[in-house]
Protein backbone atom coordinates (compact mmCIF):
# COMPACT_ATOMS: atom_id res chain seq x y z
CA UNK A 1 -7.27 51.04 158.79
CA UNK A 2 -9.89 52.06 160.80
CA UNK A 3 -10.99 55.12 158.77
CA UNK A 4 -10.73 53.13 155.89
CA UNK A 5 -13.48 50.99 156.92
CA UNK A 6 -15.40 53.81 158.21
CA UNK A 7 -15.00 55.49 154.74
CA UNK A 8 -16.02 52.06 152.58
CA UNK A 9 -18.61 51.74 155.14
CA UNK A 10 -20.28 55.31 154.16
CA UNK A 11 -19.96 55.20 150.68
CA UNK A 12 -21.31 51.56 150.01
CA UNK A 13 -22.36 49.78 152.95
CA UNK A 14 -19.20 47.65 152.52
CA UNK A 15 -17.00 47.14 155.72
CA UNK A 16 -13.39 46.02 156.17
CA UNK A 17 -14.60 43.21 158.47
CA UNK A 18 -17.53 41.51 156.27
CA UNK A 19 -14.93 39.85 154.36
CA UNK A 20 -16.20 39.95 150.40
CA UNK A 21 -15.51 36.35 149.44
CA UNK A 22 -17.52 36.00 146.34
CA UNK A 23 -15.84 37.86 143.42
CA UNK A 24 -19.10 38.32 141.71
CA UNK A 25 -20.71 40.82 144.20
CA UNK A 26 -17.13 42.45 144.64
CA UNK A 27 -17.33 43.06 141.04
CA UNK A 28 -20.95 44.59 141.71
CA UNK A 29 -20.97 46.43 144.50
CA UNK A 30 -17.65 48.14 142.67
CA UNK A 31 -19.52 48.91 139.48
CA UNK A 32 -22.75 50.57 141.39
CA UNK A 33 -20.46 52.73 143.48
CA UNK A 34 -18.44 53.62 140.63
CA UNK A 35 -21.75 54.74 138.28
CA UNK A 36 -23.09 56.09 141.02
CA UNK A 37 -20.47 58.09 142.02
CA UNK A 38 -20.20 59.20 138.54
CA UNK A 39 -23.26 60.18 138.12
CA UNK A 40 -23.50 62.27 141.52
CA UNK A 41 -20.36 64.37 139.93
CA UNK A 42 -22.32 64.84 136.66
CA UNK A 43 -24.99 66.31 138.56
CA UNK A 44 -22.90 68.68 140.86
CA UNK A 45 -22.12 70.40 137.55
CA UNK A 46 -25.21 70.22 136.64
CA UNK A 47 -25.42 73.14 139.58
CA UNK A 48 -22.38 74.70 139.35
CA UNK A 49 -23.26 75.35 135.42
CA UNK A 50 -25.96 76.49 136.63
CA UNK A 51 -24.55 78.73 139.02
CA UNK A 52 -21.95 80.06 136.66
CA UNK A 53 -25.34 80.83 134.09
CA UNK A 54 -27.07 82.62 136.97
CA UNK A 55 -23.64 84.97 137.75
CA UNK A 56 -22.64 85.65 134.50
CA UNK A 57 -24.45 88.91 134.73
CA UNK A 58 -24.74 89.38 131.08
CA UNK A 59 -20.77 88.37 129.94
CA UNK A 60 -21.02 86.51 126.87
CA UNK A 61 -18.29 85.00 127.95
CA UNK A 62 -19.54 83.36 130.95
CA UNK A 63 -22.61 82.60 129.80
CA UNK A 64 -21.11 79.90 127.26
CA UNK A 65 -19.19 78.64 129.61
CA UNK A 66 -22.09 78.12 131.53
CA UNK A 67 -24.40 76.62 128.83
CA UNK A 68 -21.33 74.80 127.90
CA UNK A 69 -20.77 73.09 131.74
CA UNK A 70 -24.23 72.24 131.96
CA UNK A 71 -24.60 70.43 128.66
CA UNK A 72 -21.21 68.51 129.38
CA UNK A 73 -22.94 67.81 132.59
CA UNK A 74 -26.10 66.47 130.99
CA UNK A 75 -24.10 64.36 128.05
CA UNK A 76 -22.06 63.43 131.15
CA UNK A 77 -25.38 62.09 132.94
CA UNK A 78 -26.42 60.40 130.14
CA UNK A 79 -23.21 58.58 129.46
CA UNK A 80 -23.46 57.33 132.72
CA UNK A 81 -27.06 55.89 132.39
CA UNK A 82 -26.38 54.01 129.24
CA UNK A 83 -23.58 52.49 131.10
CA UNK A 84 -25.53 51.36 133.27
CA UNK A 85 -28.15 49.68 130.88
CA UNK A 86 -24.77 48.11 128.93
CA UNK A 87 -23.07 46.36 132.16
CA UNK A 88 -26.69 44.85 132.93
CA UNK A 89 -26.73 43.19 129.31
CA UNK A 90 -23.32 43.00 129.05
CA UNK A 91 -23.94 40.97 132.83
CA UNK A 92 -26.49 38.89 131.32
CA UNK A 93 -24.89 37.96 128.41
CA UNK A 94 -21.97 36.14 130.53
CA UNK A 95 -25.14 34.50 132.86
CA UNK A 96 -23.95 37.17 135.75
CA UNK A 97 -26.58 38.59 138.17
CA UNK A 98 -27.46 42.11 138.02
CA UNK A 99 -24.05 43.61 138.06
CA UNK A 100 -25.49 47.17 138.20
CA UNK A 101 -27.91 47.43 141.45
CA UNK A 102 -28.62 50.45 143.28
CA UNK A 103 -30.79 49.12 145.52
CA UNK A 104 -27.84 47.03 146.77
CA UNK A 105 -26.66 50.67 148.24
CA UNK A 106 -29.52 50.32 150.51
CA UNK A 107 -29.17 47.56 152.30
């Protein structure tokens, strides 16, 4: 249990011991880990795309694979914005707060 709560504690400031009791910020600290994780990924291939381009040495081949692993990266990047700009409204529409917050990451 205890590298559990080291783990949560890394990735989102959240420990075992603070005891979440309002189901409302569960719900949001969930969502900005989850789009933020998400969009971390996206960017990693974003590189490795990029890496693949820069080794392809001229293989046809590997050079659409690259172009094609970046642009799945950048679709992937964008997919991941918008969802954050529709779980805001989509927030607002039920009267929530903010469910998407990266600045809650922060604190």
């Amino acid at each position: 249990m205890d590298n559990l709560s080291k783990v949560i504690s890394t990735i989102g400031k959240i420990t075992v011991d603070q005891g979440i009791t309002d189901p409302n910020e569960f719900v949001r600290k969930a969502i900005t880990i989850a789009v933020s994780v998400a969009g971390i990924v996206a960017l990693v291939y974003v590189v490795l795309g990029g890496y693949k381009f820069l080794i392809s040495s001229g293989d046809s081949n590997k050079y659409q694979e690259a172009i094609q692993t970046i642009m799945y990266a950048v679709v992937g990047l964008v997919v991941v914005a918008m969802s954050g700009l529709v779980i805001n409204y989509v927030g607002k529409v039920l009267g929530l707060k903010n469910l998407f917050d990266l600045s809650s990451l922060l604190n």
